[in-house]
N, C-alpha and C. Protein backbone atom coordinates (compact mmCIF):
# COMPACT_ATOMS: atom_id res chain seq x y z
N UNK A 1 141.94 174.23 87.50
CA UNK A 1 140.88 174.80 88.31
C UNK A 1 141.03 176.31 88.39
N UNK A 2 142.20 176.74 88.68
CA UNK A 2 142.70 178.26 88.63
C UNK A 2 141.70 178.76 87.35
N UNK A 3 142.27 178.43 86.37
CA UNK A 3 141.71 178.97 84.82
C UNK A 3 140.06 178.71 84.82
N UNK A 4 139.78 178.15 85.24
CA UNK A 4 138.20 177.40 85.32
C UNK A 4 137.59 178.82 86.05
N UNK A 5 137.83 178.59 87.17
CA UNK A 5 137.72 179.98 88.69
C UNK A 5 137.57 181.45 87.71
N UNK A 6 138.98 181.76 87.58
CA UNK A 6 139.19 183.01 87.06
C UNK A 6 138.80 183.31 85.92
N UNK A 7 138.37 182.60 84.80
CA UNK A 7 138.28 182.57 83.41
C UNK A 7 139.33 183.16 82.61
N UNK A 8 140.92 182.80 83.21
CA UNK A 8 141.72 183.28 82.37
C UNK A 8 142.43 182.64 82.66
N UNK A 9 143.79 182.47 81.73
CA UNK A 9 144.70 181.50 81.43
C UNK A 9 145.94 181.40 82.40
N UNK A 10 146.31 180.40 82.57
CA UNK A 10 147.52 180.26 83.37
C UNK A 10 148.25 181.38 83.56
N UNK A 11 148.74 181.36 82.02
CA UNK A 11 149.81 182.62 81.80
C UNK A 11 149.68 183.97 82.28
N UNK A 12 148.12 184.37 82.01
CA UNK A 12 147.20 185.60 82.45
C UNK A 12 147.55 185.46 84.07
N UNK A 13 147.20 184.30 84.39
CA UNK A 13 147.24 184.56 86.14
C UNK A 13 148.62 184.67 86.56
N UNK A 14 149.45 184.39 86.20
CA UNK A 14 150.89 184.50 86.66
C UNK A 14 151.47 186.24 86.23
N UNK A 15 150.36 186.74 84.83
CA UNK A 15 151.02 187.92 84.98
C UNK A 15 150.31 189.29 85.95
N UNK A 16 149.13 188.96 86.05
CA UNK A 16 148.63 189.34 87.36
C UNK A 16 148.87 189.27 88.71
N UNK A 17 149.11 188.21 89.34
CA UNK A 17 150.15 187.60 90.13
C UNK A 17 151.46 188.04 90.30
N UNK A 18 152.18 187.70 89.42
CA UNK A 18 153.62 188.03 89.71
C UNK A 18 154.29 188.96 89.05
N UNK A 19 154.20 188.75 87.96
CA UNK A 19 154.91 189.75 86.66
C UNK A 19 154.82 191.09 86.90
N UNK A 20 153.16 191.18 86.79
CA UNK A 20 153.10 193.02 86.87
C UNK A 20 153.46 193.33 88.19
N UNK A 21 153.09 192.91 89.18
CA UNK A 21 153.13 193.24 90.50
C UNK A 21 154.56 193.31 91.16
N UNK A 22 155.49 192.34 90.32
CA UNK A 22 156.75 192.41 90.80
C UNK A 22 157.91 193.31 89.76
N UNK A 23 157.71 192.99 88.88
CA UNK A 23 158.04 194.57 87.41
C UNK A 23 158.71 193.73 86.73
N UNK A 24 158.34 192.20 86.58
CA UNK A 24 159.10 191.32 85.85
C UNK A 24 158.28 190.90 84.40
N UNK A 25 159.61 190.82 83.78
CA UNK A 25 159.32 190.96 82.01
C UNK A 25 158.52 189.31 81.57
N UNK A 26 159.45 188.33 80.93
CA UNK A 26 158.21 187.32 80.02
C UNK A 26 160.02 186.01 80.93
N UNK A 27 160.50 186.74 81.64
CA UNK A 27 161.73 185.41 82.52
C UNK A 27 161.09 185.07 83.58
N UNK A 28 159.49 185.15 83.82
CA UNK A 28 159.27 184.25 84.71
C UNK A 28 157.83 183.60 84.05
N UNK A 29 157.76 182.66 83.92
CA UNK A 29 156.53 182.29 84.04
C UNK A 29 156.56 180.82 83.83
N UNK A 30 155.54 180.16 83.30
CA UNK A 30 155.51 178.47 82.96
C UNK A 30 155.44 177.83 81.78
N UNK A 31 155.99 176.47 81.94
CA UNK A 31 155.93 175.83 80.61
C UNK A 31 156.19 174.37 81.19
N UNK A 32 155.91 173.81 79.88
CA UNK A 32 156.46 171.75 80.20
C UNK A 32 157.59 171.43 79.74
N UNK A 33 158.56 172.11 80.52
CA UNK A 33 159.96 171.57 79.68
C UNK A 33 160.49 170.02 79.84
N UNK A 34 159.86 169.22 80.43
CA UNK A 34 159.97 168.12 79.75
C UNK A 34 159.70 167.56 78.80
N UNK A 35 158.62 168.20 78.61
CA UNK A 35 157.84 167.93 76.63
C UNK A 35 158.45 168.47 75.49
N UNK A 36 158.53 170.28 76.01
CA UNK A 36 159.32 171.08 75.16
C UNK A 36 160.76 170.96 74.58
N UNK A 37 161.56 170.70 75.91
CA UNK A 37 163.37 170.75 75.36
C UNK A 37 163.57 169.08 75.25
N UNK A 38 162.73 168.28 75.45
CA UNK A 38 163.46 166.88 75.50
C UNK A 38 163.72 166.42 76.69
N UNK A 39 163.97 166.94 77.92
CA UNK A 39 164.60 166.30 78.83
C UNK A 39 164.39 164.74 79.64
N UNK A 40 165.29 164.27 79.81
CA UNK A 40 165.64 163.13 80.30
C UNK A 40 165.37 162.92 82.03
N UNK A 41 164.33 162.79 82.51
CA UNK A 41 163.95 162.57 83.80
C UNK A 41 164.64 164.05 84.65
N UNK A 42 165.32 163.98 85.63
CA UNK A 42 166.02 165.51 85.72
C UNK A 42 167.76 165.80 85.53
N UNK A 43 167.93 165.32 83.95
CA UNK A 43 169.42 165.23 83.54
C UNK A 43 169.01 166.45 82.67
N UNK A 44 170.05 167.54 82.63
CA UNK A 44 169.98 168.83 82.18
C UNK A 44 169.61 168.56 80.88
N UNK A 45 168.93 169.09 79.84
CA UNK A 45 168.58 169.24 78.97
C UNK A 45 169.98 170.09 77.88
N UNK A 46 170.77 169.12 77.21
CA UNK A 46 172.07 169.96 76.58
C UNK A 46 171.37 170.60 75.69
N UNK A 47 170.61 170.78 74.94
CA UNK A 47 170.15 171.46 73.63
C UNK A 47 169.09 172.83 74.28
N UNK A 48 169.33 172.76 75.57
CA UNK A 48 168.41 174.02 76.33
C UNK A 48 169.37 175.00 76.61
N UNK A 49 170.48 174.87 77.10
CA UNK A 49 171.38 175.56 77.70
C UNK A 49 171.03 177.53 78.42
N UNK A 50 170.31 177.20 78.81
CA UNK A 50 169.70 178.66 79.60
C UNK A 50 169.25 179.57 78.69
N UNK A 51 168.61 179.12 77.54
CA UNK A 51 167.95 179.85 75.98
C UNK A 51 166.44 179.46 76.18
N UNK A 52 166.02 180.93 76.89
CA UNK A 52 164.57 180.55 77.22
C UNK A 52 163.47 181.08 75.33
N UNK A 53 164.16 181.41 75.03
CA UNK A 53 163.46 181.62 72.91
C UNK A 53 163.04 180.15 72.81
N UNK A 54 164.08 179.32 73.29
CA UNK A 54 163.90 177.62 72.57
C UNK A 54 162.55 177.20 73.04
N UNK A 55 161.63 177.86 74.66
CA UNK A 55 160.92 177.10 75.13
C UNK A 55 159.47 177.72 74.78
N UNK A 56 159.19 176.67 73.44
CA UNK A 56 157.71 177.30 72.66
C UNK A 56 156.32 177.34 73.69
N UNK A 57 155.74 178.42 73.87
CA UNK A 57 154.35 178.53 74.27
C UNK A 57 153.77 177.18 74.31
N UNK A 58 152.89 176.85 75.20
CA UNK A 58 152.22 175.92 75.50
C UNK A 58 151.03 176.49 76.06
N UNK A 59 149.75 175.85 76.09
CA UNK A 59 148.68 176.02 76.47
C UNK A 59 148.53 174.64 77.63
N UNK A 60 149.59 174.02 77.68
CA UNK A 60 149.70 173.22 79.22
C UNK A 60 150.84 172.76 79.63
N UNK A 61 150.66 174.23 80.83
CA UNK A 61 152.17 174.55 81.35
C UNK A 61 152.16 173.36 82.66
N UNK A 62 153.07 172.48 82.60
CA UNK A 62 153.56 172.18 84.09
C UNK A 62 153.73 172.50 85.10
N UNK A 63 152.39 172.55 86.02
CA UNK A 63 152.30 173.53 87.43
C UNK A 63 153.76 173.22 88.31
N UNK A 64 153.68 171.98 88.33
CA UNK A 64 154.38 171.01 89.64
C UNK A 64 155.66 171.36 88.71
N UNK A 65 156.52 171.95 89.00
CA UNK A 65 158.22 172.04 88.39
C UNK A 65 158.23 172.37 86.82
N UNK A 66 157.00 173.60 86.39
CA UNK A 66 156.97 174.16 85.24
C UNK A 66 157.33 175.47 85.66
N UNK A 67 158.05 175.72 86.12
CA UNK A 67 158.23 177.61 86.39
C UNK A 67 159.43 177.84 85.92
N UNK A 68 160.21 178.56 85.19
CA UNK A 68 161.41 179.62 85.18
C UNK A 68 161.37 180.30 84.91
N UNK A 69 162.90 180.63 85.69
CA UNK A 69 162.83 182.10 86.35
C UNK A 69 164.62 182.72 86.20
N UNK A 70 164.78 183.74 85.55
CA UNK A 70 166.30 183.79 85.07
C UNK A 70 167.00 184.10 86.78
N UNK A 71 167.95 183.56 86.33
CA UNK A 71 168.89 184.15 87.51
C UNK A 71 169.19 184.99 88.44
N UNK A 72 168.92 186.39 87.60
CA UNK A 72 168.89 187.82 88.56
C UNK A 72 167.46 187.46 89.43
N UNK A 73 166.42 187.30 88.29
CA UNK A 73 165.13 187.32 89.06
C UNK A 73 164.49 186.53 90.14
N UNK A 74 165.69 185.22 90.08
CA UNK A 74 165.37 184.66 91.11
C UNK A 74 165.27 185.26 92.61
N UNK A 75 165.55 186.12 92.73
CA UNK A 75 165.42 186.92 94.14
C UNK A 75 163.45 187.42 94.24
N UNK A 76 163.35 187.45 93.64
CA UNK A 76 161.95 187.63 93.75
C UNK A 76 161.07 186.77 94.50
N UNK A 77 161.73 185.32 94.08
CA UNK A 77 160.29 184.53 94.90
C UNK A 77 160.96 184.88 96.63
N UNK A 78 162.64 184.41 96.68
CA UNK A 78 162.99 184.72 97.78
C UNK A 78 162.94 185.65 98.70
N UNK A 79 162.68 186.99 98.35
CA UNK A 79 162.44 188.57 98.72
C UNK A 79 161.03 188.04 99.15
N UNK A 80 159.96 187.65 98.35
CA UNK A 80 158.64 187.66 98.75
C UNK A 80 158.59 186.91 99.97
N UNK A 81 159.29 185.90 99.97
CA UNK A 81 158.90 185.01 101.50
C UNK A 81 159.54 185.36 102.64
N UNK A 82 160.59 186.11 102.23
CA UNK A 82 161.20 186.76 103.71
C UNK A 82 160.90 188.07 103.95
N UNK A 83 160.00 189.36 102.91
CA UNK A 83 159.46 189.93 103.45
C UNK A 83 158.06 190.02 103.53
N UNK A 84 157.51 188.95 104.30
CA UNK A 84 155.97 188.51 104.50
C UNK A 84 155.23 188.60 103.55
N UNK A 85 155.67 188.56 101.93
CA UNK A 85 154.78 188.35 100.63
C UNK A 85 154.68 189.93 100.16
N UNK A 86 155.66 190.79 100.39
CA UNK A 86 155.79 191.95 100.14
C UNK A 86 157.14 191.96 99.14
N UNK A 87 156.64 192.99 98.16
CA UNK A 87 157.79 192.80 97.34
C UNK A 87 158.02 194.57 97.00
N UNK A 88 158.75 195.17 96.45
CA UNK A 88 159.68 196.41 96.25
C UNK A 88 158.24 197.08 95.68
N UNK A 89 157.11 196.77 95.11
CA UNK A 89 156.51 197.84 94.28
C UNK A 89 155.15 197.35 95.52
N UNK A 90 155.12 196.78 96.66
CA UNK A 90 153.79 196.55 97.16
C UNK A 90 153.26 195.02 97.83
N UNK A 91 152.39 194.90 98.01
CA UNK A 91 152.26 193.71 98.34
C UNK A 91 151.65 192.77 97.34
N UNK A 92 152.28 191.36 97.11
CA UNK A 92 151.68 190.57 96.40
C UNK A 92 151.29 188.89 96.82
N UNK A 93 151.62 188.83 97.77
CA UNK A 93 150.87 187.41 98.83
C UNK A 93 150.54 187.78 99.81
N UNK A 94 149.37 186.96 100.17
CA UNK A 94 148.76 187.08 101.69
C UNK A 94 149.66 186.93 102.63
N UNK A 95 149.48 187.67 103.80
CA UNK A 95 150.22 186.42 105.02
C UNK A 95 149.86 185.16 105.30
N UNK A 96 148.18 185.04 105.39
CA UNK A 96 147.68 183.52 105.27
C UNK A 96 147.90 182.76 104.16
N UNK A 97 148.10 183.57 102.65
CA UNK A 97 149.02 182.20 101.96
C UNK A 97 150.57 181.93 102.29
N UNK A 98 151.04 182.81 102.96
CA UNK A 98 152.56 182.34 103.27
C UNK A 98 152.59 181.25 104.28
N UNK A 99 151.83 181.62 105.09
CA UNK A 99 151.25 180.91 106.23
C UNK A 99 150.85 179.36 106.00
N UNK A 100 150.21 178.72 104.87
CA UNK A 100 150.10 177.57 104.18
C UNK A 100 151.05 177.48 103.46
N UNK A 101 151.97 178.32 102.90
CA UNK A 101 153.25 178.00 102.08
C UNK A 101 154.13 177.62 102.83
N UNK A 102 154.13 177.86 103.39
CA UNK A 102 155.28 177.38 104.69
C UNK A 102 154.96 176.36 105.68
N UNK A 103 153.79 175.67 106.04
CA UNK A 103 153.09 174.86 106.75
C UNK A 103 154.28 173.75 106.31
N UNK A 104 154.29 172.49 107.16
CA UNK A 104 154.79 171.48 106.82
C UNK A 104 153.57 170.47 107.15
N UNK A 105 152.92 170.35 106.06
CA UNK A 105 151.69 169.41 105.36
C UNK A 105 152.04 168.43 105.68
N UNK A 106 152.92 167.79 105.66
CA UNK A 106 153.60 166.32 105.77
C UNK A 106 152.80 166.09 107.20
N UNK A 107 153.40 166.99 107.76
CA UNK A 107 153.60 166.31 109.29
C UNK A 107 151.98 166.82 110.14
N UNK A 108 151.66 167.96 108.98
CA UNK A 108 149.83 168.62 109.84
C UNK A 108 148.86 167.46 109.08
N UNK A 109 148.88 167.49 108.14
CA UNK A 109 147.43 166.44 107.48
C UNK A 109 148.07 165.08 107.54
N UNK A 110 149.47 164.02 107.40
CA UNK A 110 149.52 162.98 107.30
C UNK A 110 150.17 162.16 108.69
N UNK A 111 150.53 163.46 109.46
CA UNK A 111 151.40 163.15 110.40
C UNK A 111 152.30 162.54 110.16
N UNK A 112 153.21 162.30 109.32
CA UNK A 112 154.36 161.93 108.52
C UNK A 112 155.63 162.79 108.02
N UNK A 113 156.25 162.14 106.78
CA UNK A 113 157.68 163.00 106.64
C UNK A 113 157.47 162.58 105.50
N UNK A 114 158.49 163.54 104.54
CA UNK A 114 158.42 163.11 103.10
C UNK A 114 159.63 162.77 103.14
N UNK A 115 160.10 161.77 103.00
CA UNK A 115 161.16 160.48 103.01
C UNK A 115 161.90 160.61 103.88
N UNK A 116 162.07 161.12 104.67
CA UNK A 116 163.27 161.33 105.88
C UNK A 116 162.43 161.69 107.20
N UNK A 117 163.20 160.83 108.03
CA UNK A 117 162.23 161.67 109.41
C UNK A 117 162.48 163.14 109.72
N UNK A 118 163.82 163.55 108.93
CA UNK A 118 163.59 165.52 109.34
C UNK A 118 163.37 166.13 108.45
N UNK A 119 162.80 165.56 107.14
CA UNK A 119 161.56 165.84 105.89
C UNK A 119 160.38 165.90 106.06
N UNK A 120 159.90 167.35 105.94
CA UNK A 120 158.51 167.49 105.77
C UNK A 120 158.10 167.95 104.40
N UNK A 121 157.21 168.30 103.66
CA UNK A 121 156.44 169.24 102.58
C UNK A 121 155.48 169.83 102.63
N UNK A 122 155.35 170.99 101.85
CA UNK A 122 154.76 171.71 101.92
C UNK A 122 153.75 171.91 100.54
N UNK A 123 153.51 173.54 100.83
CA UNK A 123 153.14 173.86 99.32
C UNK A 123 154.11 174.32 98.24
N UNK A 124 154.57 173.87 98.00
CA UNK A 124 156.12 173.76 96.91
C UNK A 124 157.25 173.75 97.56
N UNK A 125 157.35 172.84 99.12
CA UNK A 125 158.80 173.57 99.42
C UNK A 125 158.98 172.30 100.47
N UNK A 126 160.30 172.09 100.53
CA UNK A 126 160.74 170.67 101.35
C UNK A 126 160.75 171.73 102.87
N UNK A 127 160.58 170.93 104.00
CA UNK A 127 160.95 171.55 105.61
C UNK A 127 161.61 170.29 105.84
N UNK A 128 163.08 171.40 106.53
CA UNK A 128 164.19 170.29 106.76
C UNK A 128 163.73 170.80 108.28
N UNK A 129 163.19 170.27 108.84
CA UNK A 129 162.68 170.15 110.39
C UNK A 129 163.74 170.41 111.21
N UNK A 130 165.35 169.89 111.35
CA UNK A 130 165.93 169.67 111.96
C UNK A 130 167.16 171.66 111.93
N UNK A 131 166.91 171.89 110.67
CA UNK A 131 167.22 173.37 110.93
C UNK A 131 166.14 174.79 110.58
N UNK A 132 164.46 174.15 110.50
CA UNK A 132 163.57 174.85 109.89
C UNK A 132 163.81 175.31 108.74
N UNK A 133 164.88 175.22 107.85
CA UNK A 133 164.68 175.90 106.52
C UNK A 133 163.84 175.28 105.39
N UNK A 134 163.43 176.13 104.26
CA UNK A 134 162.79 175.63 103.30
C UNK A 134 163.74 175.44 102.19
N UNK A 135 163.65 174.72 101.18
CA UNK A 135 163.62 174.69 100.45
C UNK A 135 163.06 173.95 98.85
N UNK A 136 163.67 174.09 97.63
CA UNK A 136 162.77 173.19 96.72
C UNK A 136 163.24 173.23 95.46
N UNK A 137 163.81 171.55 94.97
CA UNK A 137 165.15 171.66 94.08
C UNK A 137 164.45 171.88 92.93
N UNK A 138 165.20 172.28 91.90
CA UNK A 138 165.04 172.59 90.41
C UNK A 138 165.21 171.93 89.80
N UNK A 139 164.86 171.88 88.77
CA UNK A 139 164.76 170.28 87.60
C UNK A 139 165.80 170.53 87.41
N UNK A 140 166.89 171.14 87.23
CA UNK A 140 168.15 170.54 86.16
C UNK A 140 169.22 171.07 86.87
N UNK A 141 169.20 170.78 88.88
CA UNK A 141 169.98 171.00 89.61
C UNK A 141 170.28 171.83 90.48
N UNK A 142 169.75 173.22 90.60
CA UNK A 142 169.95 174.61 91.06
C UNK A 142 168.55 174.43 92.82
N UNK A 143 169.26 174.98 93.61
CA UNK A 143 168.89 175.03 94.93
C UNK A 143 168.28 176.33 95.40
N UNK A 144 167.08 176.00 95.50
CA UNK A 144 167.34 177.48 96.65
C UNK A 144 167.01 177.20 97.89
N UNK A 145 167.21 177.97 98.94
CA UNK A 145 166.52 177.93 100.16
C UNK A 145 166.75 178.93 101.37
N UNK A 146 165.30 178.88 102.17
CA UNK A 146 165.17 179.63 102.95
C UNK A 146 165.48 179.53 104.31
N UNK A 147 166.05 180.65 105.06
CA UNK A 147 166.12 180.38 106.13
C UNK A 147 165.42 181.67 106.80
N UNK A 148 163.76 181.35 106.82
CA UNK A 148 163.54 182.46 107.39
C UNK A 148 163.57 182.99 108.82
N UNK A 149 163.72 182.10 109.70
CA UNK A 149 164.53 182.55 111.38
C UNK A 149 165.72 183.30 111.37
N UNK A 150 166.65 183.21 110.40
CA UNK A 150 167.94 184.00 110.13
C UNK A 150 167.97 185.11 109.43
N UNK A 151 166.57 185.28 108.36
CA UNK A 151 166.03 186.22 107.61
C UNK A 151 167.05 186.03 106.32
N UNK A 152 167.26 185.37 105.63
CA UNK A 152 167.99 185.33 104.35
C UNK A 152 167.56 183.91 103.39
N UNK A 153 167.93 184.07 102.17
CA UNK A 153 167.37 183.69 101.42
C UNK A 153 169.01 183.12 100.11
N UNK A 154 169.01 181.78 99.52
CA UNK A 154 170.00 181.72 98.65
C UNK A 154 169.56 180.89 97.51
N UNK A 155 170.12 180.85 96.34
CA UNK A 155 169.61 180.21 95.27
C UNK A 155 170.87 179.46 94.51
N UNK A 156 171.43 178.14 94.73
CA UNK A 156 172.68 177.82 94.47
C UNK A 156 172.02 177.15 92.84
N UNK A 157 172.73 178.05 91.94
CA UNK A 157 172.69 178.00 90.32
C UNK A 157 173.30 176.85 89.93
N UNK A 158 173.27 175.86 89.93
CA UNK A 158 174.18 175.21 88.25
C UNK A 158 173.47 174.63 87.45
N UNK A 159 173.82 174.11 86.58
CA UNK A 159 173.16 173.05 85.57
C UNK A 159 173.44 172.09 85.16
N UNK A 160 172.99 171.58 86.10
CA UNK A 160 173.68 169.86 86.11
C UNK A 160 172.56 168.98 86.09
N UNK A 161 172.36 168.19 87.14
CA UNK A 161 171.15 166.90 87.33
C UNK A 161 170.94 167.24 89.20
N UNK A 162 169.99 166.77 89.49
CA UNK A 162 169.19 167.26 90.48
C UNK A 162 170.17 166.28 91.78
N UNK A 163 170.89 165.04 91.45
CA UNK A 163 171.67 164.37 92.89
C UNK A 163 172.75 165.57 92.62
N UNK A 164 173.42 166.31 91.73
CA UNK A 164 174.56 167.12 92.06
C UNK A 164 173.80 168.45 92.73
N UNK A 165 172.99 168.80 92.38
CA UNK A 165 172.32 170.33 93.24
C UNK A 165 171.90 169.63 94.44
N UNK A 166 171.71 168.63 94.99
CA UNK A 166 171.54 168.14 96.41
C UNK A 166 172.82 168.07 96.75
N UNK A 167 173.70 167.33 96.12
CA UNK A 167 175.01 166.80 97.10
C UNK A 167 176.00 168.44 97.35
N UNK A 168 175.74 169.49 96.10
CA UNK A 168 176.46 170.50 96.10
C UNK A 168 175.79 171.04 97.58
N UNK A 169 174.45 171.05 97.86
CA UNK A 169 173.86 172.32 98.50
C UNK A 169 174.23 171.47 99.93
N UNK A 170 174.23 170.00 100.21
CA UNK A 170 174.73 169.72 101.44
C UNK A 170 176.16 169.88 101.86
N UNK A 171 176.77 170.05 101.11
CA UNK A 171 178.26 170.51 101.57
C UNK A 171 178.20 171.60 101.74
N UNK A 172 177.58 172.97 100.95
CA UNK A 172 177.71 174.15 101.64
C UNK A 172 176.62 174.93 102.35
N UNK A 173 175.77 174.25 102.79
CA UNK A 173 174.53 174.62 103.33
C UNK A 173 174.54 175.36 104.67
N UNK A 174 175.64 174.66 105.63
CA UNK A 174 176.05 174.91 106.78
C UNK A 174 177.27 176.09 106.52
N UNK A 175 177.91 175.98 105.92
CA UNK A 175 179.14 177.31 105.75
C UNK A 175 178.09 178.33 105.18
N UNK A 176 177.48 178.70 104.40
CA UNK A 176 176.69 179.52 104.01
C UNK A 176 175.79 180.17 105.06
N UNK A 177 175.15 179.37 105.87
CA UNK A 177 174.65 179.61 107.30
C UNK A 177 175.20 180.54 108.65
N UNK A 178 176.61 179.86 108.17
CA UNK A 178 177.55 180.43 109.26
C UNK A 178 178.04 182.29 108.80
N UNK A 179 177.83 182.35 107.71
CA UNK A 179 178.50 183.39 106.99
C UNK A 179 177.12 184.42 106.86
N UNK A 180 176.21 183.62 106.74
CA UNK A 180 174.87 184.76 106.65
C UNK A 180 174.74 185.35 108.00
N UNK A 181 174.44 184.42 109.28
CA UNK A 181 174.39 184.93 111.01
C UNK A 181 175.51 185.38 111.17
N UNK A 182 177.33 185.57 110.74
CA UNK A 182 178.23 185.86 111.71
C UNK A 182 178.08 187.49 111.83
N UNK A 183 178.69 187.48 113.01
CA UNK A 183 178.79 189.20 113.26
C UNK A 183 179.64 189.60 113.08
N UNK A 184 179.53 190.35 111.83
CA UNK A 184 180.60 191.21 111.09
C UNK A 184 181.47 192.40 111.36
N UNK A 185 180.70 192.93 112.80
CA UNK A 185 181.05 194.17 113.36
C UNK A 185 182.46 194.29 113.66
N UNK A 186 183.31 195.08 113.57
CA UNK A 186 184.75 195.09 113.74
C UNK A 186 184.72 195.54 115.50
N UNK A 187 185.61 195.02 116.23
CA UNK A 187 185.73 196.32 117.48
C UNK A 187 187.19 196.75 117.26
């Protein structure tokens, strides 16, 4: 529908969108890497190994968990949501789309949870209700999430399968928490 609307291509809208606006090169954008590298439901793809050359152009990119984004750059989506869709060269989201990005849909249109009673969803992003943070796992394991009441933002990297980037990010979710709020001040 985007492409329909705008009369330009996925790719086009993401570099309008994000790329130019944020000063990022051809490490962010979309593709179907389940079609492209082979992958096995969300078991890392071994013949991918973080070699974004391997992942050929497509003319139908996977909206829903088609995005990457290299490592350094991952601070970008995170920077944008904790400073109200403002990023280092200007602004590039609304507040009213952050405002629906952050909604927990689950619980406004279905009055429900997405599998857990302190699971909600959003527009790309789980709400763990019970400590308000966001977040929203990566196909081949890697975490990020927000805590925007605390104002910080983390992206836990590996490359594994998506139960180890859950079970990793619940063991350190809370120490990470503790270490972002403590007060560092010496007396």
């Amino acid at each position: 529908m985007a492409e329909f609307v705008s009369g330009k291509t996925w790719d086009e809208l993401v570099q309008d969108v994000y790329r130019n606006p944020c000063g990022l090169d051809d490490s962010f954008g979309y593709n179907n890497h389940w079609a492209t590298v082979g992958a096995d439901g969300y078991d890392y793809p071994r013949n991918f190994n973080g070699d974004l050359s391997v992942l050929p152009a497509t003319n139908n990119p996977k909206v829903e968990g088609g995005v990457y984004l290299t490592v350094p750059d991952y601070a970008m989506p995170l920077q944008l949501h904790r400073n109200g869709g403002t990023y280092p060269n200007g602004p590039v989201l609304s507040p009213e789309s952050l405002e629906i990005m952050h909604a927990d849909r689950a619980a406004e249109v279905w009055g429900g949870d997405a599998g857990s009673p302190n699971a909600g969803y959003g527009d790309g992003c789980r709400h763990h209700r019970d400590t308000n943070r966001l977040s929203d796992l990566g196909a081949y394991g890697s975490v990020p999430w927000l805590d925007l009441d605390a104002g910080y933002g983390v992206n836990l990297v590996i490359e594994e399968d998506a139960r180890t980037g859950l079970d990793l990010q619940s063991e350190i979710e809370e120490l990470v928490h503790d270490v972002m709020v403590a007060d560092v001040t010496t007396t």
